[in-house]
C-alpha atoms as a PDB file:
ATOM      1  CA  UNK A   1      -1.977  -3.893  17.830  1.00  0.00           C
ATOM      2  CA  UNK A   2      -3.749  -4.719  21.274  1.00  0.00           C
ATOM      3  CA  UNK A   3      -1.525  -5.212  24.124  1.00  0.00           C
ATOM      4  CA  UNK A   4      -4.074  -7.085  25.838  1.00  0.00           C
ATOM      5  CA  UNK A   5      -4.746  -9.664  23.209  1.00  0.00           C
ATOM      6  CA  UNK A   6      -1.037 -10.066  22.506  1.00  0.00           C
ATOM      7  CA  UNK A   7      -0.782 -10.712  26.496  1.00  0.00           C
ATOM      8  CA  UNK A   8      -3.047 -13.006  26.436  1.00  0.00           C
ATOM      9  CA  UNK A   9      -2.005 -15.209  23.817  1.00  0.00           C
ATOM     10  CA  UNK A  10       1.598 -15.156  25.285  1.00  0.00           C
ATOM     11  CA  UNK A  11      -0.141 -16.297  28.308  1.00  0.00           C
ATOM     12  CA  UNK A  12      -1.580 -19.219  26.323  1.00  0.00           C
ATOM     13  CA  UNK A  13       1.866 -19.893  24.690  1.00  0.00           C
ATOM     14  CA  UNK A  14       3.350 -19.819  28.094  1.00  0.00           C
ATOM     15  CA  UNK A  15       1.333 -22.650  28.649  1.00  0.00           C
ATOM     16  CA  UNK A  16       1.770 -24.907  25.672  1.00  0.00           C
ATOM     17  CA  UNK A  17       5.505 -24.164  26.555  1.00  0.00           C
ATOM     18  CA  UNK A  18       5.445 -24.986  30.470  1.00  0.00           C
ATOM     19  CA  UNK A  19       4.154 -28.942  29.195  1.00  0.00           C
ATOM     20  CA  UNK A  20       7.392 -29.023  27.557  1.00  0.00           C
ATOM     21  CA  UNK A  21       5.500 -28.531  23.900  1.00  0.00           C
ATOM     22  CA  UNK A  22       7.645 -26.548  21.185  1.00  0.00           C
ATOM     23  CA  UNK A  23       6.101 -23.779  19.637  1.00  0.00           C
ATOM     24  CA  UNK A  24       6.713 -22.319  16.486  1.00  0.00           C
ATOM     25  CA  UNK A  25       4.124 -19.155  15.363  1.00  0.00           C
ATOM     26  CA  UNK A  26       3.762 -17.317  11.810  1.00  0.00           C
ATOM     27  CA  UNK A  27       3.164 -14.059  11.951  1.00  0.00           C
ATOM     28  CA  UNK A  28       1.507 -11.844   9.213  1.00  0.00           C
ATOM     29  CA  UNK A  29       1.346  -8.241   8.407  1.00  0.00           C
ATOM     30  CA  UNK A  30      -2.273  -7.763   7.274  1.00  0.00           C
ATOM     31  CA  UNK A  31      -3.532  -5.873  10.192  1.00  0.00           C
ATOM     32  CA  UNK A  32      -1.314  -2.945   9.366  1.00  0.00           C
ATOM     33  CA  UNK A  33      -1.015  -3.068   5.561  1.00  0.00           C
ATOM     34  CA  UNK A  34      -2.759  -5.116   2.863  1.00  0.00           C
ATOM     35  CA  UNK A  35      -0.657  -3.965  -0.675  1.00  0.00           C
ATOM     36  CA  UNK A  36      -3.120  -5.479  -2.806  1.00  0.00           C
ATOM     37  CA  UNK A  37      -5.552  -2.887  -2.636  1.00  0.00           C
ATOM     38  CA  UNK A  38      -2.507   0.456  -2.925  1.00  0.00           C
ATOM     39  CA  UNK A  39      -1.487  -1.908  -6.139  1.00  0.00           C
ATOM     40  CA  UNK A  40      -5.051  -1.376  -7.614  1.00  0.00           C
ATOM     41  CA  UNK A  41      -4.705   2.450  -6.886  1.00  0.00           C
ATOM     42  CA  UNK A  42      -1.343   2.090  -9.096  1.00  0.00           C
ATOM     43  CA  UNK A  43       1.653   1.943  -5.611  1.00  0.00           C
ATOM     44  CA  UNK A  44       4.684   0.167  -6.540  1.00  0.00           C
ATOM     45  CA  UNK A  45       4.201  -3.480  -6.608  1.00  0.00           C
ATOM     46  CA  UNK A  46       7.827  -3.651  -5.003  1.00  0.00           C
ATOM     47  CA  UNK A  47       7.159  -0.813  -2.776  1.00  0.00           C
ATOM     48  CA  UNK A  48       3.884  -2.265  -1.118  1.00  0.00           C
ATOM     49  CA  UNK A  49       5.637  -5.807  -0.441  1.00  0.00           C
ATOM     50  CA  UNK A  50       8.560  -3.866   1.388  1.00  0.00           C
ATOM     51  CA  UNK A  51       5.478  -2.458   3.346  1.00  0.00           C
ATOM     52  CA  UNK A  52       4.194  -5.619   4.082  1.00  0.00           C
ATOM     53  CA  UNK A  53       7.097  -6.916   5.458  1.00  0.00           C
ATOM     54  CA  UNK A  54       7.742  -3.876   7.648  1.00  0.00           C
ATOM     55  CA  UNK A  55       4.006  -4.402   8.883  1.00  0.00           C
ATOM     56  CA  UNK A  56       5.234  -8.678   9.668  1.00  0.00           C
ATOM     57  CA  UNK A  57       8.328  -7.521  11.441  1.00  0.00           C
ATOM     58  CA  UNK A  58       6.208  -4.987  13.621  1.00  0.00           C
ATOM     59  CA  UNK A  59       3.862  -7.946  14.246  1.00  0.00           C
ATOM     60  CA  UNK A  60       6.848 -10.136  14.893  1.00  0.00           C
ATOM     61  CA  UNK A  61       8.797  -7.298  17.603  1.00  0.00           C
ATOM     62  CA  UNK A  62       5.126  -6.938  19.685  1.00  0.00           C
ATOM     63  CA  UNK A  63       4.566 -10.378  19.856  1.00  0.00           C
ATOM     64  CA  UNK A  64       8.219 -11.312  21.228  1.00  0.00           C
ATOM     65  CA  UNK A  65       7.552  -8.509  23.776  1.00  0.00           C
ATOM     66  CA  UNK A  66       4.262  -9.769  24.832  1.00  0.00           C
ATOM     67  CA  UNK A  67       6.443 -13.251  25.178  1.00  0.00           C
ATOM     68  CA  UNK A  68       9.315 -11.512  26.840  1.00  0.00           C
ATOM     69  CA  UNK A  69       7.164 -10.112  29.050  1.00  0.00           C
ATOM     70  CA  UNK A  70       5.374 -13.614  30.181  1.00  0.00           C
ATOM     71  CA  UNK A  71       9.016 -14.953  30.895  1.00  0.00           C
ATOM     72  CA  UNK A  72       9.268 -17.208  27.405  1.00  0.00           C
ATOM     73  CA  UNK A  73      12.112 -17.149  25.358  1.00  0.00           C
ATOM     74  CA  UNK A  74      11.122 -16.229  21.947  1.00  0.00           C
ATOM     75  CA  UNK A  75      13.385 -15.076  18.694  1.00  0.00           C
ATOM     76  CA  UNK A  76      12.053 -13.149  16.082  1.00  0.00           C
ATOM     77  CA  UNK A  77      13.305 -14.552  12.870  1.00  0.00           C
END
């Protein structure tokens, strides 16, 4: 996770926001943890998606800080 990119787009989000424009964003896990390839190696199917979505809620909790930070209200969901 890079603070600086996250900043950034929160900065460009800020924007979109400040022209009155609703923003919804979907964040993803795959930086952190891809389960397909721990599946191949023989990892829980069920215990590599509960990975996955640890990896999209740690996405989700930097991102809402970055917006936080830039003064936008933002929910994690």
């Amino acid at each position: 996770i890079d603070a600086s990119i996250l900043d950034r787009m929160a900065q460009e989000i800020k924007e979109l926001v400040e022209l009155g424009i609703q923003v919804g964003v979907v964040i993803g896990g795959g930086n952190l943890f891809r389960g397909a390839g721990l599946a191949k190696a023989g990892m829980n199917r069920v215990v590599g998606d509960h990975m996955g979505m640890l990896a999209t809620v740690m996405n989700g909790l930097a991102m809402r800080d970055a917006l936080h930070r830039a003064y936008v209200n933002a929910r994690l969901m």
